[in-house]
PDB file of N, CA and C in Angstrom:
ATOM      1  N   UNK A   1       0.829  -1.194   0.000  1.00  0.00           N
ATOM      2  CA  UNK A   1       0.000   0.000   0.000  1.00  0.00           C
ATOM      3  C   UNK A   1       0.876   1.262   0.000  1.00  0.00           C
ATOM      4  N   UNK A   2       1.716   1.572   0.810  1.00  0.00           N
ATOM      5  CA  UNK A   2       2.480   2.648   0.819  1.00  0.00           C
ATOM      6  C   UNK A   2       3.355   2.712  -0.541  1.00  0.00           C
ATOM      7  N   UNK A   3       4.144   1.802  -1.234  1.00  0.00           N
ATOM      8  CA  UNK A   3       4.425   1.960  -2.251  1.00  0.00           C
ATOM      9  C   UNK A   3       3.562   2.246  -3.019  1.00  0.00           C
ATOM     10  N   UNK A   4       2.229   1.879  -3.224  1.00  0.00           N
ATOM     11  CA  UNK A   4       1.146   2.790  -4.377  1.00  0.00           C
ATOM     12  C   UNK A   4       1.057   3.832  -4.473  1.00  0.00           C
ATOM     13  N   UNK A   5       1.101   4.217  -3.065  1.00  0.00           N
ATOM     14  CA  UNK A   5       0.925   5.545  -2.659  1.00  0.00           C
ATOM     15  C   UNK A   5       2.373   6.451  -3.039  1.00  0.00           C
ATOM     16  N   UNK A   6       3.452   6.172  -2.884  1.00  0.00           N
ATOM     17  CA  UNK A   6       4.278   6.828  -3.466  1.00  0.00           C
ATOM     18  C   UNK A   6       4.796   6.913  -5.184  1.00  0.00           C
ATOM     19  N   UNK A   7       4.203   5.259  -5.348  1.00  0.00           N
ATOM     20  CA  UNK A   7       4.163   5.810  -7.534  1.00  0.00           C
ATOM     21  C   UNK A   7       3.342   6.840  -7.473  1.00  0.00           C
ATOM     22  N   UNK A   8       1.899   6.622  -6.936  1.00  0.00           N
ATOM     23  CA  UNK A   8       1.398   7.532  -7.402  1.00  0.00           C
ATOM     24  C   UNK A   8       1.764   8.927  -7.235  1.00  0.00           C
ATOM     25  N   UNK A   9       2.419   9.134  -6.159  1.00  0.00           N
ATOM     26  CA  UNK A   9       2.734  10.848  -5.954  1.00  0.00           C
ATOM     27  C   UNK A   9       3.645  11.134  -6.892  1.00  0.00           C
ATOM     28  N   UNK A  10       4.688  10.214  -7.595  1.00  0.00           N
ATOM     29  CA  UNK A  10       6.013  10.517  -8.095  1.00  0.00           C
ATOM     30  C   UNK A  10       5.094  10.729  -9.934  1.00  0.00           C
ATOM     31  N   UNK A  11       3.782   9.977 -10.102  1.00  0.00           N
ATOM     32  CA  UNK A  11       3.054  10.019 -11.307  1.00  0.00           C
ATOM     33  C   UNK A  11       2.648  11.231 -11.197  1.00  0.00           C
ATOM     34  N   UNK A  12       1.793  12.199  -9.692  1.00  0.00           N
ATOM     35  CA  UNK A  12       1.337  13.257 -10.057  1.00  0.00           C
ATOM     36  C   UNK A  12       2.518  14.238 -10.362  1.00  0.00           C
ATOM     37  N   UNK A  13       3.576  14.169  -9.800  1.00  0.00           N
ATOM     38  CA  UNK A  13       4.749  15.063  -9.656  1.00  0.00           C
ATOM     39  C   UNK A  13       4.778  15.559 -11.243  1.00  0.00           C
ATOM     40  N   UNK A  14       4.793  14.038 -11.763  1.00  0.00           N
ATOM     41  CA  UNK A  14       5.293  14.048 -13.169  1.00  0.00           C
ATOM     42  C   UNK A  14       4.730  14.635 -14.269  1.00  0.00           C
ATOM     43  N   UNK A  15       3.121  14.476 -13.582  1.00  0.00           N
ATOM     44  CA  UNK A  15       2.351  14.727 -14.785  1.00  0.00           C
ATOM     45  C   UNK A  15       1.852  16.250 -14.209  1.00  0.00           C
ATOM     46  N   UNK A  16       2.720  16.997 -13.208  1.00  0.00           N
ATOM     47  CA  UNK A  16       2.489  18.147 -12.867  1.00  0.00           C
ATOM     48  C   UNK A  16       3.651  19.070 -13.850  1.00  0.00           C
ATOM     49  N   UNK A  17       4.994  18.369 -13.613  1.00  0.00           N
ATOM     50  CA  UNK A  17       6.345  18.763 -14.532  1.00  0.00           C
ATOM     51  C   UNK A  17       5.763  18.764 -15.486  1.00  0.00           C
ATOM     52  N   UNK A  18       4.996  17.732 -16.660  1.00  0.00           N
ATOM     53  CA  UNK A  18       4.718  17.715 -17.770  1.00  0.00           C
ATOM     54  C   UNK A  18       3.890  18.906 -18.405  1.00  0.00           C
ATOM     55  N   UNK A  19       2.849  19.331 -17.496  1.00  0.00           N
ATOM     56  CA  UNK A  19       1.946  20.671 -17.322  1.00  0.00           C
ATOM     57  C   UNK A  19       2.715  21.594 -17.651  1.00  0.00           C
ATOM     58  N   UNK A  20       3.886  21.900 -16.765  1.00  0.00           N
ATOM     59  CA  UNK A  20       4.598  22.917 -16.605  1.00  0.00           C
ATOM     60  C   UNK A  20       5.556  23.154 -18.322  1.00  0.00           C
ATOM     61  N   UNK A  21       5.873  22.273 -18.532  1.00  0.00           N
ATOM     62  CA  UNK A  21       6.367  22.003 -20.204  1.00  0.00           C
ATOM     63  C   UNK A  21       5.846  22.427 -21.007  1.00  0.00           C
ATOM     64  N   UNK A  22       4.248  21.983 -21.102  1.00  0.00           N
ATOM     65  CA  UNK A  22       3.551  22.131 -22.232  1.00  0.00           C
ATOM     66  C   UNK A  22       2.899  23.473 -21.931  1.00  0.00           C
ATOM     67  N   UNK A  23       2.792  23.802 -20.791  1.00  0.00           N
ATOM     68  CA  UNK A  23       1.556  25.370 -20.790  1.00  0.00           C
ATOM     69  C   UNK A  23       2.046  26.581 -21.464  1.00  0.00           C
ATOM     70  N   UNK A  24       3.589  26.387 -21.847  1.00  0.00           N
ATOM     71  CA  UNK A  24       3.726  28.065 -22.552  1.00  0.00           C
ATOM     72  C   UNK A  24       3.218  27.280 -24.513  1.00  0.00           C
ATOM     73  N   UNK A  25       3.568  26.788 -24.327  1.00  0.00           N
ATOM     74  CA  UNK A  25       2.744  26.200 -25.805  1.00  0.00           C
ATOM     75  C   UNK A  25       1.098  26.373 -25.617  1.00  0.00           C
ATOM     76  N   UNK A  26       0.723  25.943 -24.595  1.00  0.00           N
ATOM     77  CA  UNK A  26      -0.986  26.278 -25.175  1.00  0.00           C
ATOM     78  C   UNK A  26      -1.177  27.738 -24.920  1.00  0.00           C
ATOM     79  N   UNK A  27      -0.367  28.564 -23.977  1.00  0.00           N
ATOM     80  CA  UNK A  27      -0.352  29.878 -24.258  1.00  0.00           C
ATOM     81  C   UNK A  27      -0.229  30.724 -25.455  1.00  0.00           C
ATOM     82  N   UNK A  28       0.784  30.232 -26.060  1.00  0.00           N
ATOM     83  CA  UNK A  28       1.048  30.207 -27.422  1.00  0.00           C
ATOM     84  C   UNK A  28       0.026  30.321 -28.319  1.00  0.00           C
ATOM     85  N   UNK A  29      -0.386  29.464 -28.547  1.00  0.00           N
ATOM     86  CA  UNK A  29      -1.312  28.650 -29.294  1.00  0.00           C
ATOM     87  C   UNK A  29      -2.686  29.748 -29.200  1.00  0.00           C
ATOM     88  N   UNK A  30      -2.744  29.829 -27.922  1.00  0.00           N
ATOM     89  CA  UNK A  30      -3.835  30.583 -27.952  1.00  0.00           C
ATOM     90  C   UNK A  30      -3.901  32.302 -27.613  1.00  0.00           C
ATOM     91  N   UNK A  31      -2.569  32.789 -27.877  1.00  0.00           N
ATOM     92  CA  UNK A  31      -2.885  33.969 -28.081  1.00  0.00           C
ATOM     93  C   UNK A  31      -2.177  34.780 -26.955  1.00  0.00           C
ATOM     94  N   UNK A  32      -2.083  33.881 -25.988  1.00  0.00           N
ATOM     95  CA  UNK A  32      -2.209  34.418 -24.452  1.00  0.00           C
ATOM     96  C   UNK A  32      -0.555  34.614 -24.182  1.00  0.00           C
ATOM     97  N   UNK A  33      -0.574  35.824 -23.233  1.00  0.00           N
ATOM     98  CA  UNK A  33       0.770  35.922 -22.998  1.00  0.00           C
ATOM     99  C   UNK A  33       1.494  34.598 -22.248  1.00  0.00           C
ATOM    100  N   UNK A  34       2.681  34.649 -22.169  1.00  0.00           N
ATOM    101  CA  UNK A  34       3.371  33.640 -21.062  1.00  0.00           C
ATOM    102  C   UNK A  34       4.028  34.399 -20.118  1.00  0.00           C
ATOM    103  N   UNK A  35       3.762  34.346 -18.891  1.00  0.00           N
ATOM    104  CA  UNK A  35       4.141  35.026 -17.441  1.00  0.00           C
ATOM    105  C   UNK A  35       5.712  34.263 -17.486  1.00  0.00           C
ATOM    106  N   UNK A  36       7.047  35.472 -17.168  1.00  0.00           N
ATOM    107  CA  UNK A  36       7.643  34.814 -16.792  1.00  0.00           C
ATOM    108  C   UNK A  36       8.026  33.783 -15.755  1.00  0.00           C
ATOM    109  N   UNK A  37       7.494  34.200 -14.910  1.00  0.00           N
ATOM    110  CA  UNK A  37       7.852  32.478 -14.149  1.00  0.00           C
ATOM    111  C   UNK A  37       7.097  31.205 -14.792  1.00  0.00           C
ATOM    112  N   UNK A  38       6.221  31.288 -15.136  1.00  0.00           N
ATOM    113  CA  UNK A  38       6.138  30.330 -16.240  1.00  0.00           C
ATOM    114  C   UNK A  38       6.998  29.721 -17.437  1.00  0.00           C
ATOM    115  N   UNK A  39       7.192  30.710 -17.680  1.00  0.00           N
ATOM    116  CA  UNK A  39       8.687  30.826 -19.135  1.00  0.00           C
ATOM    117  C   UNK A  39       9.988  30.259 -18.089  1.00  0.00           C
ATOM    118  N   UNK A  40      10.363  30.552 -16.904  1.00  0.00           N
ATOM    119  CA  UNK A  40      10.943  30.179 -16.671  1.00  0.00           C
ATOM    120  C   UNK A  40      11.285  28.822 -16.236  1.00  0.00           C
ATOM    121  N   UNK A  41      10.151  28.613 -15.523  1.00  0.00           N
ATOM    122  CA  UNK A  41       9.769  27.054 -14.500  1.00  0.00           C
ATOM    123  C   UNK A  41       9.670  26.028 -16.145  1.00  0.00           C
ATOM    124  N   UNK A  42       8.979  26.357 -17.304  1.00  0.00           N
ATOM    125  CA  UNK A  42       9.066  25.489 -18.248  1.00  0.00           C
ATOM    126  C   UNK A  42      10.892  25.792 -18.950  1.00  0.00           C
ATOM    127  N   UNK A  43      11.478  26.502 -18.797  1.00  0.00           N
ATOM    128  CA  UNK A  43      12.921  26.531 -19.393  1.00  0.00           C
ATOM    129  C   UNK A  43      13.679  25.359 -18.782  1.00  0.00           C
ATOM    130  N   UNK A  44      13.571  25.539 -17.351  1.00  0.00           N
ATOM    131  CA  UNK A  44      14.226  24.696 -16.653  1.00  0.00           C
ATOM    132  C   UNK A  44      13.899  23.028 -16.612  1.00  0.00           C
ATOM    133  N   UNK A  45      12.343  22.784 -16.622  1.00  0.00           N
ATOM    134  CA  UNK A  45      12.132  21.815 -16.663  1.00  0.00           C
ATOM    135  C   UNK A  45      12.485  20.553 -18.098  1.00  0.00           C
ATOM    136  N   UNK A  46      11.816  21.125 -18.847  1.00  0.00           N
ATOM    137  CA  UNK A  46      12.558  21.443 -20.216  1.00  0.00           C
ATOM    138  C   UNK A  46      13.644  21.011 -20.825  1.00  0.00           C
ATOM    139  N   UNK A  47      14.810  21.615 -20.254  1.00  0.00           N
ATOM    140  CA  UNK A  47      15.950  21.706 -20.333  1.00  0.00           C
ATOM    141  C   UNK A  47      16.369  20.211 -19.193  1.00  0.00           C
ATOM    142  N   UNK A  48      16.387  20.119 -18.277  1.00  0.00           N
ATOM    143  CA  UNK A  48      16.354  18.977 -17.456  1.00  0.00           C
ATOM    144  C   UNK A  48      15.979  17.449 -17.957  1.00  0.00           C
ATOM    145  N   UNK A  49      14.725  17.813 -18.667  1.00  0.00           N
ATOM    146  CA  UNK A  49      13.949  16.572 -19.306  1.00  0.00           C
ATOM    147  C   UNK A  49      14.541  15.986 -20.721  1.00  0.00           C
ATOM    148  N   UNK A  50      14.866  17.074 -21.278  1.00  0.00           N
ATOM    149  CA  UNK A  50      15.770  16.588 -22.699  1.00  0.00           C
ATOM    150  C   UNK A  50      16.972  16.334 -22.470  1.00  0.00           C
ATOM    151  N   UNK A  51      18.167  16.935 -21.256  1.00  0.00           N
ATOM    152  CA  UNK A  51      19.600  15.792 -20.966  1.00  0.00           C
ATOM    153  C   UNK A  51      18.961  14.650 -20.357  1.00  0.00           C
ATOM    154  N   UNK A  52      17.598  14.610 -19.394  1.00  0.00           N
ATOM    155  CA  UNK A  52      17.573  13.247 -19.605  1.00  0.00           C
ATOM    156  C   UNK A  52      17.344  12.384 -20.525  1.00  0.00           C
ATOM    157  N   UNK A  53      17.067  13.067 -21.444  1.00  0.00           N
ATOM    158  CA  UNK A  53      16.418  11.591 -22.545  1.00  0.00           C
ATOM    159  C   UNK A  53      17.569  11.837 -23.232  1.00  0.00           C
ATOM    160  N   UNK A  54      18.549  13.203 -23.361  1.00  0.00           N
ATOM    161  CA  UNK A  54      19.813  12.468 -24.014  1.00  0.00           C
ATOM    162  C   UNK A  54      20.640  11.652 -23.818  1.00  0.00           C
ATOM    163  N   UNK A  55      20.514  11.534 -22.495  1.00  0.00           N
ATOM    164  CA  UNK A  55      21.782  10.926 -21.449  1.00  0.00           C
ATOM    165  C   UNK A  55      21.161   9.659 -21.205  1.00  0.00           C
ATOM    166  N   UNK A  56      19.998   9.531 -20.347  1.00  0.00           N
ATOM    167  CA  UNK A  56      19.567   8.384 -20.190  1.00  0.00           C
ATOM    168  C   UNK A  56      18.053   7.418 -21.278  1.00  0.00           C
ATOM    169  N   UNK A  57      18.115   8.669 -21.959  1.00  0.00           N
ATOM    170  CA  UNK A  57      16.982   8.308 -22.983  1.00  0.00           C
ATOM    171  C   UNK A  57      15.764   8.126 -22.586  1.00  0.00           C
ATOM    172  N   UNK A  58      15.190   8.575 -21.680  1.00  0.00           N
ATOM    173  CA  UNK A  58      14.317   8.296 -20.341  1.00  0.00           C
ATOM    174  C   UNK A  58      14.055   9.652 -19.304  1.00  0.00           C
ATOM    175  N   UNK A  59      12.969   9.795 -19.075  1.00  0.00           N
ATOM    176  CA  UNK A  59      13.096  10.804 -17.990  1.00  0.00           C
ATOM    177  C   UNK A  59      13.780  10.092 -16.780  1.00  0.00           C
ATOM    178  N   UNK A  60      14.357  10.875 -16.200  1.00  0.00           N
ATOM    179  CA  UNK A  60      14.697  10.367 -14.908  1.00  0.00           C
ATOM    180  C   UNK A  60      13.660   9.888 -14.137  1.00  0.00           C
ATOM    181  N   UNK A  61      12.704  10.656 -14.047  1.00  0.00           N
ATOM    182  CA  UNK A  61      11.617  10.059 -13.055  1.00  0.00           C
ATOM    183  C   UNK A  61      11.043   8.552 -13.506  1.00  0.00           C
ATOM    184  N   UNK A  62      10.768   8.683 -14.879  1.00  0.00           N
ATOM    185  CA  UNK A  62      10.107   7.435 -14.916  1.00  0.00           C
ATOM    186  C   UNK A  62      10.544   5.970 -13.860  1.00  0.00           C
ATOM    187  N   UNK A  63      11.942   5.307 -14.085  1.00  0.00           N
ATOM    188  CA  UNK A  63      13.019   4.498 -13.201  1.00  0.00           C
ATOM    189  C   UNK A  63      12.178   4.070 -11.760  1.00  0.00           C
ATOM    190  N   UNK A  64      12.255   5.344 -11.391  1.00  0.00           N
ATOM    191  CA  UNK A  64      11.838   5.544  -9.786  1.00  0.00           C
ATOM    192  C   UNK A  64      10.095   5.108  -9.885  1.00  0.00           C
ATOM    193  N   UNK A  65       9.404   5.930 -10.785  1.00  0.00           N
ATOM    194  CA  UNK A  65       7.837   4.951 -10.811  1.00  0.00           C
ATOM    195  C   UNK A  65       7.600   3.757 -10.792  1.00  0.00           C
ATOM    196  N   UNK A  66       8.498   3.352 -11.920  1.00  0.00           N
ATOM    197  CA  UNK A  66       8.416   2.052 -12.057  1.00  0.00           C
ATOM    198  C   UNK A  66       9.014   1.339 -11.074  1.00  0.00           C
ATOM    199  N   UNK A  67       9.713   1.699 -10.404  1.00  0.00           N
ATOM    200  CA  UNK A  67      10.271   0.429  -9.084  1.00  0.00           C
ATOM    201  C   UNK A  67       9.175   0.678  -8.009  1.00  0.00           C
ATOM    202  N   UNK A  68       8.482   1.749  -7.818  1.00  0.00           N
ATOM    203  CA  UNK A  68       7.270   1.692  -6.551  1.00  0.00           C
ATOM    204  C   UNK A  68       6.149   0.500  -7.026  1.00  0.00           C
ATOM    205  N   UNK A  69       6.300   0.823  -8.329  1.00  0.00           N
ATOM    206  CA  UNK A  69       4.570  -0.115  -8.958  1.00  0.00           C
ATOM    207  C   UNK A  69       5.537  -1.496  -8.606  1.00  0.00           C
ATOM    208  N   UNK A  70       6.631  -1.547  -9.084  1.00  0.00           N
ATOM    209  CA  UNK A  70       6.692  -3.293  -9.055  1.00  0.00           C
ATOM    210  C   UNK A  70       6.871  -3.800  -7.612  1.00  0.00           C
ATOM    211  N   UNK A  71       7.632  -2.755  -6.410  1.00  0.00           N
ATOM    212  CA  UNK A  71       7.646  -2.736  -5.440  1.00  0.00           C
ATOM    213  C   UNK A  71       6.058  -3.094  -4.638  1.00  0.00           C
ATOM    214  N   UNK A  72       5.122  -2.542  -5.411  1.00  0.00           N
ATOM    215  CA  UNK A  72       3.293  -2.558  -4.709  1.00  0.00           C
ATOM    216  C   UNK A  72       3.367  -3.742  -5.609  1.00  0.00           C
ATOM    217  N   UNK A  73       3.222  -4.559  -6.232  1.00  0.00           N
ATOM    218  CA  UNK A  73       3.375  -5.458  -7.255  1.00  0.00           C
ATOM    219  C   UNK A  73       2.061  -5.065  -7.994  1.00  0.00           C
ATOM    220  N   UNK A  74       2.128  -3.612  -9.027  1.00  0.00           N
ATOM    221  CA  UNK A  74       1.411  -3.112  -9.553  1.00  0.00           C
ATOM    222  C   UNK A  74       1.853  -3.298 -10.984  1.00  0.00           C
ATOM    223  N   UNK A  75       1.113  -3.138 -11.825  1.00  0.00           N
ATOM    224  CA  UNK A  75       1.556  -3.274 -13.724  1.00  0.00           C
ATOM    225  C   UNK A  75       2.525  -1.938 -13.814  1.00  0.00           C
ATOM    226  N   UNK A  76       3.435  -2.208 -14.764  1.00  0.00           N
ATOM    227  CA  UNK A  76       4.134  -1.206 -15.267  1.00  0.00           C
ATOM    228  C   UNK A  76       3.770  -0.749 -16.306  1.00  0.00           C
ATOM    229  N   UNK A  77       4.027   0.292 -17.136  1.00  0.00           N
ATOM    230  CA  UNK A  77       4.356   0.418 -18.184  1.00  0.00           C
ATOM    231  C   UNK A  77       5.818   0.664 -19.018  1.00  0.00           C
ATOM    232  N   UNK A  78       5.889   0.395 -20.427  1.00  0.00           N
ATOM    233  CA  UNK A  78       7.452   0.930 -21.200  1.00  0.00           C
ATOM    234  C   UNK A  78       7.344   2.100 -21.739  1.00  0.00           C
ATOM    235  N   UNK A  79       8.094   2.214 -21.763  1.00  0.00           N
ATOM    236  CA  UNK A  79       8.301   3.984 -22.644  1.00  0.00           C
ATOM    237  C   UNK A  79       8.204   4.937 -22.350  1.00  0.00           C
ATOM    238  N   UNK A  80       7.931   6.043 -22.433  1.00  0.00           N
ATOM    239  CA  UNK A  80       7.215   7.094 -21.385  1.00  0.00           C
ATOM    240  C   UNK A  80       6.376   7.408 -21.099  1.00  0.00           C
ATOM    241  N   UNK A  81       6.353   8.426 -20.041  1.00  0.00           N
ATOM    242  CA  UNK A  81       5.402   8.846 -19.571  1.00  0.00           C
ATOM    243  C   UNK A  81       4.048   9.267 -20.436  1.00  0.00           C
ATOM    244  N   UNK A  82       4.795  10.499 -20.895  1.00  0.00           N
ATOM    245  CA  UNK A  82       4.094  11.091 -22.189  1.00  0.00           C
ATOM    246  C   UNK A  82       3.618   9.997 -22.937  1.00  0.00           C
ATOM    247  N   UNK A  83       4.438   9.449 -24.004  1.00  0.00           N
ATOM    248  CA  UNK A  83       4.123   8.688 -25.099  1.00  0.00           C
ATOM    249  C   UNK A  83       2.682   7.593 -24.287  1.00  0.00           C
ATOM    250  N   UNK A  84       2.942   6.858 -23.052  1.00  0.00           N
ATOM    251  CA  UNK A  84       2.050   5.867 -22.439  1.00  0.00           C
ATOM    252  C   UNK A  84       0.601   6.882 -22.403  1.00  0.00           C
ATOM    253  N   UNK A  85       0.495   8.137 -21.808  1.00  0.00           N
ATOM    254  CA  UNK A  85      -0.625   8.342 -21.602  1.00  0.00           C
ATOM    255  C   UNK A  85      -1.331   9.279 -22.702  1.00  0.00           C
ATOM    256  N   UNK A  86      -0.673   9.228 -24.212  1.00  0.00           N
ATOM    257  CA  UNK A  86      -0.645  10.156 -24.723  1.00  0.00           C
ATOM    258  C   UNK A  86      -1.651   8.809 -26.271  1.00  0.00           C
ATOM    259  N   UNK A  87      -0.701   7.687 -25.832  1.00  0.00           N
ATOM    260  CA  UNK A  87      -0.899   6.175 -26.239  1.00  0.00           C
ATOM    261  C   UNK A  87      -2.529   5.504 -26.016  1.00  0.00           C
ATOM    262  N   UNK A  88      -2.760   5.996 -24.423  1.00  0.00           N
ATOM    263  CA  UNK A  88      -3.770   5.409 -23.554  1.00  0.00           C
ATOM    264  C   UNK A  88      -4.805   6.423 -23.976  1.00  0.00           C
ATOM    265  N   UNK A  89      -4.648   7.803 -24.210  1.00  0.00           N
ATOM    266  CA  UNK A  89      -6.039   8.610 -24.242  1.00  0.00           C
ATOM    267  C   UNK A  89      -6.290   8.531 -25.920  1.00  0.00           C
ATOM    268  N   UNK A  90      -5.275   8.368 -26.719  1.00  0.00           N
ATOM    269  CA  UNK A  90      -5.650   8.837 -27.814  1.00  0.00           C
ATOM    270  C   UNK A  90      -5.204   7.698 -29.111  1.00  0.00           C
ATOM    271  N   UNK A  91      -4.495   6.623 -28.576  1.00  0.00           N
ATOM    272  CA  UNK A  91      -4.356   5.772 -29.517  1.00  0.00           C
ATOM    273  C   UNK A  91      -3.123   6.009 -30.752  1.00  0.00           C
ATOM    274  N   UNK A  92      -2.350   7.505 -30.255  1.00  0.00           N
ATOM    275  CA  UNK A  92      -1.317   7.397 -30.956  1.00  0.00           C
ATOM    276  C   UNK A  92       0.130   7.417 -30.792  1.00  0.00           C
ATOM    277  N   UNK A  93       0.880   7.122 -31.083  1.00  0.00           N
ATOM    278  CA  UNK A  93       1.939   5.919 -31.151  1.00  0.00           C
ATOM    279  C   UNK A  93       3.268   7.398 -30.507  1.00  0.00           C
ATOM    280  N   UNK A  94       3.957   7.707 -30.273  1.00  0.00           N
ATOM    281  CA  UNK A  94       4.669   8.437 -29.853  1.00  0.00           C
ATOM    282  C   UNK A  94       6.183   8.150 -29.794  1.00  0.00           C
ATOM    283  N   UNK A  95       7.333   8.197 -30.694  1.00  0.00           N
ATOM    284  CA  UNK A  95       9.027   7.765 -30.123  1.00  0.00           C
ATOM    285  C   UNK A  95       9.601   8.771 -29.561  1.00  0.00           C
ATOM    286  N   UNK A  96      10.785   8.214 -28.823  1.00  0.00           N
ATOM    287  CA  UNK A  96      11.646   9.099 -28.175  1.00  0.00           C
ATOM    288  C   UNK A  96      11.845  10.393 -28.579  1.00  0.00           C
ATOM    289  N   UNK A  97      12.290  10.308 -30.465  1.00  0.00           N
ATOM    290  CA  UNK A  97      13.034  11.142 -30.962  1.00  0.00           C
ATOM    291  C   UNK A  97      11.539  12.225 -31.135  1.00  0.00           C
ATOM    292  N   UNK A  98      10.500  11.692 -31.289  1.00  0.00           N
ATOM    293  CA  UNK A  98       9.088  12.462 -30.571  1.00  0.00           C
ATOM    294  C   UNK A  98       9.210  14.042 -29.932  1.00  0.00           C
ATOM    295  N   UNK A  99       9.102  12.999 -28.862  1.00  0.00           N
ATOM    296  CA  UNK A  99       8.934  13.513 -27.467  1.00  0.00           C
ATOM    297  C   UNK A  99      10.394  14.332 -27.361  1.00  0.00           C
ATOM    298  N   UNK A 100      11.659  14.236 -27.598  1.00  0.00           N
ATOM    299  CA  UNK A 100      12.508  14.946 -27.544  1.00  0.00           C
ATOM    300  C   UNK A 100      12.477  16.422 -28.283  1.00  0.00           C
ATOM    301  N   UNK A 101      11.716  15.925 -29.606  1.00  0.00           N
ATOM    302  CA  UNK A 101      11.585  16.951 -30.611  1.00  0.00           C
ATOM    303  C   UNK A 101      10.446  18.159 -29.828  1.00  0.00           C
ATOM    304  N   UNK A 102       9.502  17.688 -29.242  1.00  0.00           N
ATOM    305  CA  UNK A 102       8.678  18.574 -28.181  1.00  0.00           C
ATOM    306  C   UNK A 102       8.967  18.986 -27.162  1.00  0.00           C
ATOM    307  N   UNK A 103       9.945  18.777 -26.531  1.00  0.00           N
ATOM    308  CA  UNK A 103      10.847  19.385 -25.365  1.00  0.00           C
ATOM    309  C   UNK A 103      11.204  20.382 -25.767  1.00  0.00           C
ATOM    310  N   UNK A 104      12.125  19.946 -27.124  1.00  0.00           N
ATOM    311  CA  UNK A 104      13.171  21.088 -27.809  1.00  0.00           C
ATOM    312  C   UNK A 104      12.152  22.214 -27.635  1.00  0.00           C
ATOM    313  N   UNK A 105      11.081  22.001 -28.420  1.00  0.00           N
ATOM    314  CA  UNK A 105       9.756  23.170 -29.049  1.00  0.00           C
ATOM    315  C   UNK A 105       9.396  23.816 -27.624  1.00  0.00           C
ATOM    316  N   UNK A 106       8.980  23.141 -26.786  1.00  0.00           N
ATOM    317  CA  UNK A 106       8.745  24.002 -25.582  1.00  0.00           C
ATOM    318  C   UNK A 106       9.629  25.191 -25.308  1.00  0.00           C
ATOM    319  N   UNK A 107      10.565  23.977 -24.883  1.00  0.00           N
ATOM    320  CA  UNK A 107      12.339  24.679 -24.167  1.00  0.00           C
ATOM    321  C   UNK A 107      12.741  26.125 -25.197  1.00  0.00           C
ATOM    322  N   UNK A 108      12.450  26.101 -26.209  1.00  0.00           N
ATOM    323  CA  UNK A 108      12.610  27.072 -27.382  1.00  0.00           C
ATOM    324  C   UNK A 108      11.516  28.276 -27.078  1.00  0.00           C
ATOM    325  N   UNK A 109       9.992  27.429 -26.662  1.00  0.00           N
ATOM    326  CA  UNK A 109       9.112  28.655 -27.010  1.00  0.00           C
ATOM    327  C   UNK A 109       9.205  29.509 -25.423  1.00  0.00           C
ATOM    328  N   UNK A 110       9.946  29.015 -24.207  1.00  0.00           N
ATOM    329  CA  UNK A 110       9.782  29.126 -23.185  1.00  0.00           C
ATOM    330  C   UNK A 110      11.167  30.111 -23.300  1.00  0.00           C
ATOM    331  N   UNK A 111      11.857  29.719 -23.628  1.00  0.00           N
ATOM    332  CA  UNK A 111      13.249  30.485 -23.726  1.00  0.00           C
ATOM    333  C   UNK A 111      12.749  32.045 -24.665  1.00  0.00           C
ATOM    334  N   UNK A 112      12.472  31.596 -25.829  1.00  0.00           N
ATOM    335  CA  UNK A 112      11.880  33.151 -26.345  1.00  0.00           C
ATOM    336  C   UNK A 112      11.219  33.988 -25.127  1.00  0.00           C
ATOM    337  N   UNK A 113       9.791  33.680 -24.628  1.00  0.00           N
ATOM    338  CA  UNK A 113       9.407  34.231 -23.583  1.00  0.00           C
ATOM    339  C   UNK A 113      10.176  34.683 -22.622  1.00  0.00           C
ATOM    340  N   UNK A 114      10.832  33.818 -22.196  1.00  0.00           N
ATOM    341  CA  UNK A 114      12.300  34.923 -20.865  1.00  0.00           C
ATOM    342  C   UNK A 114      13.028  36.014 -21.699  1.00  0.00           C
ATOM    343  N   UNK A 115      13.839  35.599 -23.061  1.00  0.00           N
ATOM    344  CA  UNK A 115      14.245  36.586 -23.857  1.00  0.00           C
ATOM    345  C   UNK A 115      13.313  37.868 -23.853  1.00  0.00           C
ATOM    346  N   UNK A 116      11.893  37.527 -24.343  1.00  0.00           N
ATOM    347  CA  UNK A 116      10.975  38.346 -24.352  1.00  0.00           C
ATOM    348  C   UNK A 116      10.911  39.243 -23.300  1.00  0.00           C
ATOM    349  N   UNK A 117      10.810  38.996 -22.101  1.00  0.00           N
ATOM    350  CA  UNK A 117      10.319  39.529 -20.946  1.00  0.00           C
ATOM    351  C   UNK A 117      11.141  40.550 -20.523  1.00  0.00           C
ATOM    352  N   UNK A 118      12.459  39.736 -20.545  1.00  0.00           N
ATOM    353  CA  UNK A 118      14.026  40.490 -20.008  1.00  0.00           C
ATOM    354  C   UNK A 118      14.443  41.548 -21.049  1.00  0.00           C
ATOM    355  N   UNK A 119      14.698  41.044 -22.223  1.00  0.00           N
ATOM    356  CA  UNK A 119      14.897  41.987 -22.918  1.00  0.00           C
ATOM    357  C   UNK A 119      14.422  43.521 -23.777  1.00  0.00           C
ATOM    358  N   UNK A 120      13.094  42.795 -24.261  1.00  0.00           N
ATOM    359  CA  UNK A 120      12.399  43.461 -25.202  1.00  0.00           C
ATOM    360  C   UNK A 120      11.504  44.157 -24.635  1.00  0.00           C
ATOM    361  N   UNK A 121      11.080  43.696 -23.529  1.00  0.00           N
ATOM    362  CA  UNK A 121       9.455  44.827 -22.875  1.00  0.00           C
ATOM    363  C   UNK A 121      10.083  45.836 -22.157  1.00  0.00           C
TER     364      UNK A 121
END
C-alpha cells in the first residue's frame, strides 16, 4: 500500500512537470501571454527533461515509478510517460526522438518568452 501511494505521488509530480512544459505552448497557441515564471519554470524543466532523454533516454523520473509499482506489485508500463498516456487517451503511437523533438519546441518557445520579458518589454 504505501508503495502505491508513493508511484502515485512521483506520477502526479510528473504529470504536474509535464503541465509545466507544455503550458507556454498552449499559451502560445492561444494567443495568451506567457508570465515569466512560467517561461521560466518550463525553461528549466525542459531543459532537465531533454539531458535526460539524451543521457539516459528516459526521464529520470520514470526508473523511480516504475520500481514503486513493481515494489506494490502493480503493472508497469514501457516507454514514457508522455508517449504511455498520450498512447492510452488517444491511440497514438509516440518515439523518443518524438517527445525529444517537443521538449526542444517548448524549451525554445519558453526560452523566447524569458528573452521576451528580459529583454524586449
Amino acid at each position: 500500500m504505501r508503495y502505491s501511494i508513493l508511484a502515485d505521488a512521483i506520477a502526479f509530480l510528473h504529470a504536474v512537470l509535464t503541465a509545466v512544459i507544455f503550458l507556454p505552448l498552449v499559451c502560445w497557441a492561444f494567443g495568451s501571454p506567457i508570465p515569466l515564471w512560467l517561461a521560466i519554470a518550463c525553461l528549466a524543466a525542459a531543459t532537465v527533461s531533454a539531458v535526460s532523454y539524451a543521457v539516459l533516454r528516459d526521464c529520470f523520473i520514470n526508473p523511480i515509478e516504475r520500481r514503486f509499482r513493481k515494489l506494490a506489485k502493480e503493472e508497469t508500463y514501457e516507454g514514457s510517460f508522455v508517449a504511455h498516456h498520450v498512447r492510452r487517451l488517444t491511440g497514438l503511437q509516440m518515439g523518443r526522438r518524438t517527445i525529444f523533438l517537443i521538449l526542444l519546441l517548448c524549451g525554445l518557445s519558453a526560452g523566447a518568452s524569458v528573452v521576451y520579458h528580459t529583454l524586449l518589454r
